[in-house]
Structures are given as structure tokens and as C-alpha cells.
Protein backbone atom coordinates (compact mmCIF):
# COMPACT_ATOMS: atom_id res chain seq x y z
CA UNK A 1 27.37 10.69 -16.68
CA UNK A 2 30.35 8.83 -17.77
CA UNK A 3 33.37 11.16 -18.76
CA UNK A 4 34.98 9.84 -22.07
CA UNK A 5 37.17 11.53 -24.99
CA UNK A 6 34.68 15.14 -26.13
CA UNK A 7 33.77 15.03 -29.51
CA UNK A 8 31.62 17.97 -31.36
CA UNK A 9 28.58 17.35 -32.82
CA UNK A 10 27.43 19.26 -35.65
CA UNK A 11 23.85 20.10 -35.25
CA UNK A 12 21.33 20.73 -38.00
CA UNK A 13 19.19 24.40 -36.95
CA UNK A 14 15.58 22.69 -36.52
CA UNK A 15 17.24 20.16 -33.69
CA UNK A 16 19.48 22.97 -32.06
CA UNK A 17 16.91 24.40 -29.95
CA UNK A 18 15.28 20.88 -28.16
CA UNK A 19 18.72 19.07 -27.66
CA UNK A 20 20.45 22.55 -26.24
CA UNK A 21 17.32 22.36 -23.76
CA UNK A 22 17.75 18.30 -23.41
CA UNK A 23 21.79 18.90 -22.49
CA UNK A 24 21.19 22.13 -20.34
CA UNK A 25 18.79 19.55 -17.61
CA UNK A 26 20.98 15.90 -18.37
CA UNK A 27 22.53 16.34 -15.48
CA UNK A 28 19.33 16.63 -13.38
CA UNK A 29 18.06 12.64 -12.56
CA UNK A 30 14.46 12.97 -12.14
CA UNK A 31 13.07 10.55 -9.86
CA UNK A 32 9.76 8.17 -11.10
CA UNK A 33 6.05 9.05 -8.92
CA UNK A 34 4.56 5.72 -8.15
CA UNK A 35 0.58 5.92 -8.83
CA UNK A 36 -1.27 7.36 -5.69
CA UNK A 37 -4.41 4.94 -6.12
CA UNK A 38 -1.76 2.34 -5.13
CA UNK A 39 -1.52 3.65 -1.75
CA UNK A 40 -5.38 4.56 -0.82
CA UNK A 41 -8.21 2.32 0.09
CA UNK A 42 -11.68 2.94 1.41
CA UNK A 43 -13.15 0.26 3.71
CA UNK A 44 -16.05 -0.03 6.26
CA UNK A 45 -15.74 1.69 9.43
CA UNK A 46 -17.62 0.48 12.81
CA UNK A 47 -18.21 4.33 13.75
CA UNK A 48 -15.76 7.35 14.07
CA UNK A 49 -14.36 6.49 17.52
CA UNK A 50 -10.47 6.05 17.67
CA UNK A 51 -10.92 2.64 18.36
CA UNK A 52 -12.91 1.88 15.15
CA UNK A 53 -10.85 4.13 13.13
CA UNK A 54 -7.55 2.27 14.08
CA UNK A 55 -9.81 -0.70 12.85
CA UNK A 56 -10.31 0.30 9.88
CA UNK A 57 -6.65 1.84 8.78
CA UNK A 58 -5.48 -1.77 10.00
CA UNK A 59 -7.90 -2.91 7.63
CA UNK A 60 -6.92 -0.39 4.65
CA UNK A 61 -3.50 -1.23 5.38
CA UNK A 62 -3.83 -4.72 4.33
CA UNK A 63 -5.65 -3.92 0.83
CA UNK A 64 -2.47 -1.50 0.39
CA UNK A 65 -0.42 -4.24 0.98
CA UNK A 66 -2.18 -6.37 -1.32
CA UNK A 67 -2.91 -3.80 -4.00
CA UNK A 68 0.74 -2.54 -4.54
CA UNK A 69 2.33 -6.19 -3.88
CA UNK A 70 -0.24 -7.75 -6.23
CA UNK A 71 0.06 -10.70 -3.63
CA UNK A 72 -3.08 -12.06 -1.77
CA UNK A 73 -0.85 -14.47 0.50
CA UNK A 74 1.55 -11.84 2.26
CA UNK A 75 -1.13 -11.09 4.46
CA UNK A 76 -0.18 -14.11 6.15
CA UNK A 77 3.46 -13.68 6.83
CA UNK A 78 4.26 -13.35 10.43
CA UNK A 79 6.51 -10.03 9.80
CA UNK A 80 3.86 -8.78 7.83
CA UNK A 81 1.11 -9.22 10.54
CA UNK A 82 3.68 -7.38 12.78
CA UNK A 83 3.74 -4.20 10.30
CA UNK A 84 0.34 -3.81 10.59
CA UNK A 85 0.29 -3.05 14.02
CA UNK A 86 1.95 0.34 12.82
CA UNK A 87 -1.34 0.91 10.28
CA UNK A 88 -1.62 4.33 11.98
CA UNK A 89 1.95 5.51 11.50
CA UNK A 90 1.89 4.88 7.88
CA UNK A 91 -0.93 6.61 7.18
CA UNK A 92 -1.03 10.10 5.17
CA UNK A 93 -4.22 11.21 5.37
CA UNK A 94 -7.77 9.71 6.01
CA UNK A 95 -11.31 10.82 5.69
CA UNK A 96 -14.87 9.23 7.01
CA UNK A 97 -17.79 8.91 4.63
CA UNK A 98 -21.33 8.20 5.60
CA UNK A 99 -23.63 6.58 3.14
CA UNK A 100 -27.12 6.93 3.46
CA UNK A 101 -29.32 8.04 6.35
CA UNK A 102 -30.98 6.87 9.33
CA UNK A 103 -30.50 3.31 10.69
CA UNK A 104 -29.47 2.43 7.08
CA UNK A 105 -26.67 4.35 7.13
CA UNK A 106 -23.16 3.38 6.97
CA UNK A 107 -20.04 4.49 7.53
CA UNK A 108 -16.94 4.29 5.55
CA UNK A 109 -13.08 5.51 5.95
CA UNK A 110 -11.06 6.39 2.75
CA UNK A 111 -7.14 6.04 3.73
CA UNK A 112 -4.53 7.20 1.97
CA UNK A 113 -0.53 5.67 3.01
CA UNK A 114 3.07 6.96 2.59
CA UNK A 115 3.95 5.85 -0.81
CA UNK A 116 8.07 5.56 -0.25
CA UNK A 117 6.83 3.58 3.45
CA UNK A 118 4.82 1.06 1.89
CA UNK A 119 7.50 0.53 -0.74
CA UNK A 120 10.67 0.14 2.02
CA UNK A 121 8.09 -2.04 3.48
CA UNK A 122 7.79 -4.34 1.04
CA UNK A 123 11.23 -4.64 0.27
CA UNK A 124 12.40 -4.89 3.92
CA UNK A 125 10.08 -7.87 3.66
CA UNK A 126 11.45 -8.87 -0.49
CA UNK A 127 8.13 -8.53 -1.67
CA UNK A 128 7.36 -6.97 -4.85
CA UNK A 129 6.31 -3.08 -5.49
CA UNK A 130 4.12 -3.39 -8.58
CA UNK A 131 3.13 -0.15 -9.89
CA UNK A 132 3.36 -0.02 -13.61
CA UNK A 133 0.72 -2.39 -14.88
CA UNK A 134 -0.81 -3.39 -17.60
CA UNK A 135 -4.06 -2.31 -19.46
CA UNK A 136 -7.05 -5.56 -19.66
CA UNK A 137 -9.46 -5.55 -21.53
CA UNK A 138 -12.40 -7.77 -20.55
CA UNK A 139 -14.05 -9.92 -23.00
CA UNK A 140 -17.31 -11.66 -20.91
CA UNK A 141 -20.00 -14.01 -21.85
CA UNK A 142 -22.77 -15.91 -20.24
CA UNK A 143 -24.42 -19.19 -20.76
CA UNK A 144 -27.97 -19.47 -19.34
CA UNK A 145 -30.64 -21.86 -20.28
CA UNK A 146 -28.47 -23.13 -23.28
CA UNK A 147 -28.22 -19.21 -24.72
CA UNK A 148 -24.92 -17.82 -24.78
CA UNK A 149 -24.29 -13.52 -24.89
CA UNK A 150 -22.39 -10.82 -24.32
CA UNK A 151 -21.94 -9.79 -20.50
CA UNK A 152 -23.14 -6.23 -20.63
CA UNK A 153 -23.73 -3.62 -17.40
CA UNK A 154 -27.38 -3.49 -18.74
CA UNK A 155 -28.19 -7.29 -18.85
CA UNK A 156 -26.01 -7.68 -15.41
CA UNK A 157 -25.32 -4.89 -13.65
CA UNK A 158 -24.23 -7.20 -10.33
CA UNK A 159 -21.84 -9.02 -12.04
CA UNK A 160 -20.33 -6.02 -13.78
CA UNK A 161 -20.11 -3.97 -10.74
CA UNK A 162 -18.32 -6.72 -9.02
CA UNK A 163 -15.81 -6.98 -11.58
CA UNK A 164 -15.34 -3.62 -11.50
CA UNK A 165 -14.89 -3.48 -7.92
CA UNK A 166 -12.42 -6.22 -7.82
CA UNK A 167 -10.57 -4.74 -10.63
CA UNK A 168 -10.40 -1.15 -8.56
CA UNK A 169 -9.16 -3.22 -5.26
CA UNK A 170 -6.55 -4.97 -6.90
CA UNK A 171 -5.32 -1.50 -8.37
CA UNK A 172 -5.84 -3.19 -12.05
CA UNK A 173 -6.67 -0.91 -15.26
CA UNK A 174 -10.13 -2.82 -16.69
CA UNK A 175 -11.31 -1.96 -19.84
CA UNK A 176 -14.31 -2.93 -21.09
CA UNK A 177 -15.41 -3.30 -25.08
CA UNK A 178 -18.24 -0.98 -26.46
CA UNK A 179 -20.26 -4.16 -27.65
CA UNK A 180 -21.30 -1.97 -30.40
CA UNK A 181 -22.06 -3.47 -34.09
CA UNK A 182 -18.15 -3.02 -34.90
CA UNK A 183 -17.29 -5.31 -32.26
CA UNK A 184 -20.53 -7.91 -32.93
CA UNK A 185 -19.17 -7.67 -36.67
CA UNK A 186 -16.00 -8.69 -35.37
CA UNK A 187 -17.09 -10.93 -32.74
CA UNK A 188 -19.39 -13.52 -31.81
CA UNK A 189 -20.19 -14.57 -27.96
CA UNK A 190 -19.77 -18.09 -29.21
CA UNK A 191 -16.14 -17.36 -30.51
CA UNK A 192 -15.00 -16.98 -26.55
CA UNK A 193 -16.36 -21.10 -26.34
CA UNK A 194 -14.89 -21.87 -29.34
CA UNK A 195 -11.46 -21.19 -28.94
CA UNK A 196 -11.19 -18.39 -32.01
CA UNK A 197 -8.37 -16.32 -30.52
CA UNK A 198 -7.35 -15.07 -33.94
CA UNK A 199 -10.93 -13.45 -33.29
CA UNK A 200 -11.05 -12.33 -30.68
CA UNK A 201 -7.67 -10.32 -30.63
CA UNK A 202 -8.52 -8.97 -34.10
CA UNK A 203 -11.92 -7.29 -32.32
CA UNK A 204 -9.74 -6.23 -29.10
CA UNK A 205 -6.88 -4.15 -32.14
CA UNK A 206 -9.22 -1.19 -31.43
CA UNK A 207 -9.10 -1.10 -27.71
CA UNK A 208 -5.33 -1.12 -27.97
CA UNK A 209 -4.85 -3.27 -24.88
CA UNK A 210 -1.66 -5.12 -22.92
CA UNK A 211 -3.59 -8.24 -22.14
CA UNK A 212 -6.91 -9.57 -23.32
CA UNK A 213 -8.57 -11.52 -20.61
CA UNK A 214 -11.96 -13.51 -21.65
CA UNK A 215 -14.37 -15.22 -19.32
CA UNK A 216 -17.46 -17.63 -19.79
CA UNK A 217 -19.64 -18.09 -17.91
CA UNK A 218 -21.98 -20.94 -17.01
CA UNK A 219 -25.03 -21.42 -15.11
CA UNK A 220 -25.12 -24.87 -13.69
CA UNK A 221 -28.40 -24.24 -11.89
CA UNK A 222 -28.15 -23.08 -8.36
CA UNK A 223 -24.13 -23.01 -9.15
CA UNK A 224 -21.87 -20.96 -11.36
CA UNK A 225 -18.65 -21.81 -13.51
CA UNK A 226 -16.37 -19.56 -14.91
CA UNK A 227 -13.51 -20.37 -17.54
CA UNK A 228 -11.18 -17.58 -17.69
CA UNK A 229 -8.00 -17.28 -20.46
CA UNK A 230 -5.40 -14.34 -20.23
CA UNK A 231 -4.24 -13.61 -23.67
CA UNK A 232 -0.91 -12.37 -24.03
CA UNK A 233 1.83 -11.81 -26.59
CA UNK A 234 4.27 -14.54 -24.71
CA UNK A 235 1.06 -16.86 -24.81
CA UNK A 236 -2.01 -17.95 -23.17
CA UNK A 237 -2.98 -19.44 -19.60
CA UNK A 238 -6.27 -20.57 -18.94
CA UNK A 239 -7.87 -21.17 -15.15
CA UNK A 240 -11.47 -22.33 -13.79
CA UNK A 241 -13.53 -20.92 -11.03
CA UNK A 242 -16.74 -22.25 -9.12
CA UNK A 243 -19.06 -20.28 -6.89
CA UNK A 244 -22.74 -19.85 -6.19
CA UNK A 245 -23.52 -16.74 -7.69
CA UNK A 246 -21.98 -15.42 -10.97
CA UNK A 247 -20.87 -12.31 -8.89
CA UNK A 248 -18.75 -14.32 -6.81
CA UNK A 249 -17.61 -16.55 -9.68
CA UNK A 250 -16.32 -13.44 -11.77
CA UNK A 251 -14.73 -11.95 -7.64
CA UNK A 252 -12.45 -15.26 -8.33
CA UNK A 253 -11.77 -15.35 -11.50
CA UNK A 254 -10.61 -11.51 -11.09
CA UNK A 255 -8.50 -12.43 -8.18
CA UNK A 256 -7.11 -14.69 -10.45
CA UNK A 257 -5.86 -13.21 -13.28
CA UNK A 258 -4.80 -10.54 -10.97
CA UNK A 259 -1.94 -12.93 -9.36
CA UNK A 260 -1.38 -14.53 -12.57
CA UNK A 261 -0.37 -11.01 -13.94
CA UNK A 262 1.92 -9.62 -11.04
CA UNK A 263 3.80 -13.17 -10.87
CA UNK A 264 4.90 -11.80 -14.70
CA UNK A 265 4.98 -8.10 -14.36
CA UNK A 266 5.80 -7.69 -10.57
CA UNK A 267 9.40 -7.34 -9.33
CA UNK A 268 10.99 -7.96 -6.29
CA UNK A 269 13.14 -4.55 -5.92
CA UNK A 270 16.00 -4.39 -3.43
CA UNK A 271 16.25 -1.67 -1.25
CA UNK A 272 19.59 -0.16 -2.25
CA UNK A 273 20.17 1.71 -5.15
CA UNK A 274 19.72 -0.47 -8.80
CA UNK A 275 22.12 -0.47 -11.52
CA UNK A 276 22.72 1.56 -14.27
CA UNK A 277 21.19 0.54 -17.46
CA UNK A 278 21.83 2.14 -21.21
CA UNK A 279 19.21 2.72 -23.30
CA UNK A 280 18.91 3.80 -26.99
CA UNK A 281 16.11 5.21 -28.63
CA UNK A 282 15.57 6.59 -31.48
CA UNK A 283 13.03 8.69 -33.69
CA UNK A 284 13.49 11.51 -30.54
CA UNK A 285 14.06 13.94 -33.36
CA UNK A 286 11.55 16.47 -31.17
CA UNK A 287 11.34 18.02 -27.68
CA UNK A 288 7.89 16.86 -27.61
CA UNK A 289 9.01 13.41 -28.08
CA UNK A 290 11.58 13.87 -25.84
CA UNK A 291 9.61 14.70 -23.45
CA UNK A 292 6.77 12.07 -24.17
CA UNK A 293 9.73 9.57 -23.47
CA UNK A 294 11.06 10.62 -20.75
CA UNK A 295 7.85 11.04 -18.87
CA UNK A 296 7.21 7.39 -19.62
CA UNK A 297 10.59 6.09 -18.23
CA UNK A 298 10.55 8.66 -15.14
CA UNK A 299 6.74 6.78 -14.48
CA UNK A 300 7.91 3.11 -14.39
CA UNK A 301 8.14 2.00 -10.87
CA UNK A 302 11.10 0.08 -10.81
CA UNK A 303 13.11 2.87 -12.45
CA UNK A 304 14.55 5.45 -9.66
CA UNK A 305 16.34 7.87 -11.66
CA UNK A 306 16.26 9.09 -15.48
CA UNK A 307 19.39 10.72 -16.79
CA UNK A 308 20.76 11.98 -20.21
CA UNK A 309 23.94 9.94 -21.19
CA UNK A 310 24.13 11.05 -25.20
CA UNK A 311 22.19 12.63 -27.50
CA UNK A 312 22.71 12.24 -31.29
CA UNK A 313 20.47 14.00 -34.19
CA UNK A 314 18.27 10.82 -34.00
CA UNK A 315 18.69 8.77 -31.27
CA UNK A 316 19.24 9.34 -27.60
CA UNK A 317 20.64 7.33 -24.84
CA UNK A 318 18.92 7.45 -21.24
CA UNK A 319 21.09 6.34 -18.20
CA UNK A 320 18.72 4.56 -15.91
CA UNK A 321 18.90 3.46 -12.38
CA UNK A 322 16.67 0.82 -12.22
CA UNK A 323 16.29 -1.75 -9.78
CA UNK A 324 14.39 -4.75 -11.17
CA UNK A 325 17.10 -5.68 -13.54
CA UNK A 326 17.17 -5.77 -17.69
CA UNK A 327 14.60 -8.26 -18.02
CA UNK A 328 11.89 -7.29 -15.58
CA UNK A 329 12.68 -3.72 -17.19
CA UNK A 330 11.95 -4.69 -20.40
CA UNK A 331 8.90 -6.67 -19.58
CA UNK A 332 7.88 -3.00 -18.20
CA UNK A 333 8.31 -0.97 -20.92
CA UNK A 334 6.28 -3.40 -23.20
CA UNK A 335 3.53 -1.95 -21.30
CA UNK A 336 1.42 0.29 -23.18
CA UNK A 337 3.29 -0.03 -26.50
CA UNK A 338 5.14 3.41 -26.71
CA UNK A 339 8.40 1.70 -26.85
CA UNK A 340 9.27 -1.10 -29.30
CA UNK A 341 12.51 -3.34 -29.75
CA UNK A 342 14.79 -2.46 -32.33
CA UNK A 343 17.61 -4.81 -33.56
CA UNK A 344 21.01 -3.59 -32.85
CA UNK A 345 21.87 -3.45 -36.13
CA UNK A 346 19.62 -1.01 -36.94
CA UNK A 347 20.23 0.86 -34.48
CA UNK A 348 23.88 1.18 -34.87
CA UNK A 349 23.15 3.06 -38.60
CA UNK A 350 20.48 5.25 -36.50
CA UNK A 351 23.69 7.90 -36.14
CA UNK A 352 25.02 7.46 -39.91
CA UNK A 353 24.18 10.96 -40.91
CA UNK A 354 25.79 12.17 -37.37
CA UNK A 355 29.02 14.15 -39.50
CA UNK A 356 32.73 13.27 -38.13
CA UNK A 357 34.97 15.66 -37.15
CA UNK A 358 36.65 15.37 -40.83
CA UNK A 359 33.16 16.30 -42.35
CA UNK A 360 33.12 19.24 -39.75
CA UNK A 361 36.40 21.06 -41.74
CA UNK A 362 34.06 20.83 -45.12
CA UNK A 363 32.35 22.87 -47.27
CA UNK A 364 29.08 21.75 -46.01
CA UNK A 365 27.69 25.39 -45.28
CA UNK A 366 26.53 24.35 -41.80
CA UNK A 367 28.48 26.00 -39.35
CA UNK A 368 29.01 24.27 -35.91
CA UNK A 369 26.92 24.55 -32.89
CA UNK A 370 28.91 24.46 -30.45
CA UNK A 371 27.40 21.28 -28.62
CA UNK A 372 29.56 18.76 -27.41
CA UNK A 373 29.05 15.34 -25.72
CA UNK A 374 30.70 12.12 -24.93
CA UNK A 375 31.36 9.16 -26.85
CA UNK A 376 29.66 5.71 -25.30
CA UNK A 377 32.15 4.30 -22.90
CA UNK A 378 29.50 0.86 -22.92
CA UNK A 379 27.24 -0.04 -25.60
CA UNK A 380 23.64 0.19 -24.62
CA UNK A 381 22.00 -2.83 -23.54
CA UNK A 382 18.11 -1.98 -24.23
CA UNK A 383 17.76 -0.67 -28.16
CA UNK A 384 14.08 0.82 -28.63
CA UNK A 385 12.21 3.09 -31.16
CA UNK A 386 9.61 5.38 -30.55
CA UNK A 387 6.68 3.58 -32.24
């Protein structure tokens, strides 16, 4: 923490208990827990032999690789192919898992990698470590013989499961709508041809997502074509896909909009230590929300440490060490909404009822709690409320 002229800080009663807890730990810099489901695949195993066991943590390996990079094309980097040679000295922990019975039966390992290996991995190699990521929610139709509805797991349970299993490989967060009569009231499958985005984000409000992604698809007979937009507050992109079965269609369109999404939300961390960052928020007037807050920051990936730097009735400042830089960590935070931008000049009157030392000396009846802190040496740079 920086070191700056002490001032005191006269505390109301209801705040003196949370912020003499919140300046007994500032010192403490908690550092952020990537995911876990990042760093585990399950893949098909030839038998439980060594040999087919290396086989198939090579194999898990590379969907780690893929999964926490968000990048389908590493695989083919020479330095990369190199790495995974050393599969088996990455690996935590791994498990075999037999499925079925008799000659049907098939066999399966479940692998689970060294989270801060993969990551110095990836770095070593300046590819990006993607692990906070944004919540999708799936809007899907189908066209067949000229009638166009709702993709539902009932209707097509193939091409739901393989969305689903796309969505679990690529470590993305899929959420599907209810299709109940709120969202039929709301939405029509015909709105996701005809371009009504004002519609189809007012139906998605309820789901409370990050990014809206929509998909129709076609049945050409004996072909399939899917049309896929990602809906997202900075704009729209829109992408086609062609395959032979709808399954495989909606496999590619996934893939898709997985890389579109980790070329935005994806940094490229150095391995040293990041920079400091300021941030104000404000509306912290709670330990719970404190708490709530700080949890959140200690969770984004591309933030290694989460320190005090000032608290203030009701605002706070958080000292980050983040490595992605101000931009890619604001593109983070915007991430599941908790956090939204505040103008500076609000936030500079956040403090106005923070009393100066003259006000101290006054017949105010409040008597002084003893808590002192530092004045900012550097303004903040990020200025958020708690929404």
C-alpha cells in the first residue's frame, strides 16, 4: 500500500465494525483461483495399459490446451507439439471410467492438470489464459419442410446434446431459454430470420445473460446450414456454417462463436508480475458487499492479487495486480454485470459526506474512531458502482 500524509477518518457506528475488519486483512493480497473445469478433460481410452493411458493424457492435454487458451489452432505450433510430450508430468490426477458392459463397453479416462503449469505454459508460449468468461444464452431454431420452430431437447435431443457437449469442451457457460409461454409471448421462431434483435434481447432480459448467441437452422435436404449471430453490447457479428447433419452443423457453429468470443475476452498475460491498477467502487457501505466484491475481483483470471488501498464511508479503492492491462480488465469485469461504470465525476462527490479534520473539532456528537488511512497518492483509473 502506498504510504502518503495519515489523515483520520471519522466513522459513523453502523460502518465501524465491517471497515475495522476490511483494514485489519488490507494488507493480506489474496491471490484469484482459476476455474478447475478449465484444467480437466475426459477422453476415450484404448484400455488401461500405460501405453494407452499416456495416449489418452496426451490427448486430454490438448483439449486443456484448447479449453483454457480458447484457441483451436495452437495445437499446431511446433513448441506446443513439443509440450505435449510432457502430458504425463502435468497431470494432477486421473481416473478410468468404463461405460457399459460386455463387448459394448468402453473405456474412458477423466484427467485433471496443474492449473499454475498449464497457465506458465501458455504464457511461455504468449498464448492467452482465458478463465473468466462470459454467460450465452442460446437462442435456436430450425427450418424443415418450409416450418420454422424452436430447437428444443424434446424435438432434438442429438442436436441439443451436441451443443451441449461442445459448449462443455470449450469450457463455455451455455444457457438455454425455458421456451415457456413467457418467452413464446415474447418471442417468435420467425423473429431469429427476421432480423428483430430488439426482440429477441427483450425475451433474453430474464435470463440475464453476457452474450446472446442465435442460430437457424436449415435443412437443405441431405445437407444442413446454419446462420449463427453473437449479440453483444459492443455489437453484432454474424457467421455461416455447412455440414451434413444438423449435429455437426451446430459442432461448427459452436466452435465458432467460441473463437469469436476468446479473440474479445481472452488475454495474452505475461509471465511476470502485472501492474498495479486503482479501482473505486462505491455503494460498499456493508461487509457483505465487501465481501461480494472482493470475491468477484479475487476470481478474475487475469487479476493476481487483491489488496485494500482506501476505504471511505462509501466507496473503497482495491489495489490490483493485474496482468492483462486496463482495457482487457475492464472488458472482464463487464462480465456478469456486478460491476458497472461510473463517471468520474460522480464518483469524486461519492466521499462528500467523508468529515475533514476541521469538522472532526465540532460539535457533531460523534466521537472519533480511531481509524486512520492514507490519502490517494494516484487517482484511480477504473471508477465502478456496485449495481
Amino acid at each position: 500500500m502506498q504510504v502518503g500524509t495519515p489523515f483520520r477518518v471519522l466513522v459513523r457506528a453502523p460502518l465501524f465494525g465491517w471497515l475495522c475488519g476490511m483494514l485489519l486483512f488490507a494488507p493480506l493480497m489474496l491471490r484469484a483461483a482459476p476455474s478447475a473445469r478449465l484444467y480437466e478433460a475426459e477422453v476415450p481410452a484404448s484400455g488401461q495399459d500405460a501405453t494407452a493411458r499416456n495416449k489418452a493424457i496426451r490427448a486430454a492435454l490438448q483439449q486443456v490446451l484448447v479449453k483454457v487458451s480458447g484457441n483451436r489452432k495452437i495445437l499446431r505450433r511446433p513448441g506446443i507439439a513439443r509440450e505435449l510430450d510432457k502430458a504425463s508430468r502435468l497431470v494432477q490426477q486421473y481416473r478410468f471410467r468404463v461405460m457399459g458392459a460386455g463387448e459394448g463397453a468402453a473405456t474412458r479416462l477423466n484427467a485433471r492438470f496443474d492449473a499454475d503449469a498449464i497457465n506458465r505454459l501458455l504464457r511461455r508460449h504468449h498464448l492467452p489464459v482465458w478463465g473468466t468468461r462470459p454467460a450465452v444464452l442460446a437462442w435456436l431454431a430450425v427450418d424443415r419442410e418450409g416450418r420454422r420452430r424452436f430447437l428444443s431437447r424434446e424435438r432434438f435431443p442429438r442436436v441439443y446434446a451436441s451443443m451441449k457437449q461442445t459448449a462443455r469442451k470449450r469450457g463455455l457457460t451455455l444457457l438455454f431459454p425455458l421456451l415457456d409461454l413467457q418467452d413464446r409471448r415474447a418471442l417468435k421462431a420467425t423473429d431469429l430470420w427476421d432480423g428483430f434483435g430488439k426482440n429477441i434481447r427483450t425475451a433474453s432480459q430474464r435470463y440475464v445473460p453476457d452474450v446472446i448467441l442465435t442460430g437457424r437452422l436449415e435443412d437443405q435436404g441431405g445437407a444442413w446450414r446454419g446462420q449463427w449471430s453473437l449479440l453483444q453490447q459492443s455489437g453484432a457479428q454474424h457467421w455461416e456454417t455447412r455440414a451434413k447433419t444438423a449435429a455437426a452443423v451446430v459442432e461448427a457453429g459452436m466452435d465458432n462463436a467460441v473463437d469469436r468470443l476468446a479473440q474479445r475476452y481472452a488475454p495474452i498475460l505475461a509471465d511476470e508480475a502485472g501492474d498495479e491498477v486503482l479501482m473505486r467502487v462505491i455503494g460498499l457501505d456493508s461487509l457483505p458487499r465487501y465481501v461480494r466484491v472482493s470475491r468477484y475481483l479475487q476470481a478474475l483470471d487475469l487479476v493476481d492479487q487483491v489488496g485494500l488501498q482506501r476505504v471511505a464511508p462509501t466507496d473503497v479503492v482495491f489495489a490490483l495486480r493485474s496482468r492483462g492491462g486496463e482495457e482487457a480488465l475492464a472488458r472482464a469485469i463487464a462480465i456478469g454485470g456486478l460491476l458497472v461504470p461510473e463517471p468520474v465525476a460522480e464518483m469524486s462527490s461519492a466521499g462528500a459526506d467523508v468529515p475533514s479534520e476541521a469538522e472532526e473539532g465540532g460539535a457533531s456528537g460523534e466521537e472519533d474512531a480511531g481509524v486512520t488511512t492514507t490519502p490517494l497518492a494516484q487517482a484511480p483509473t477504473l471508477n465502478y458502482r456496485l449495481r
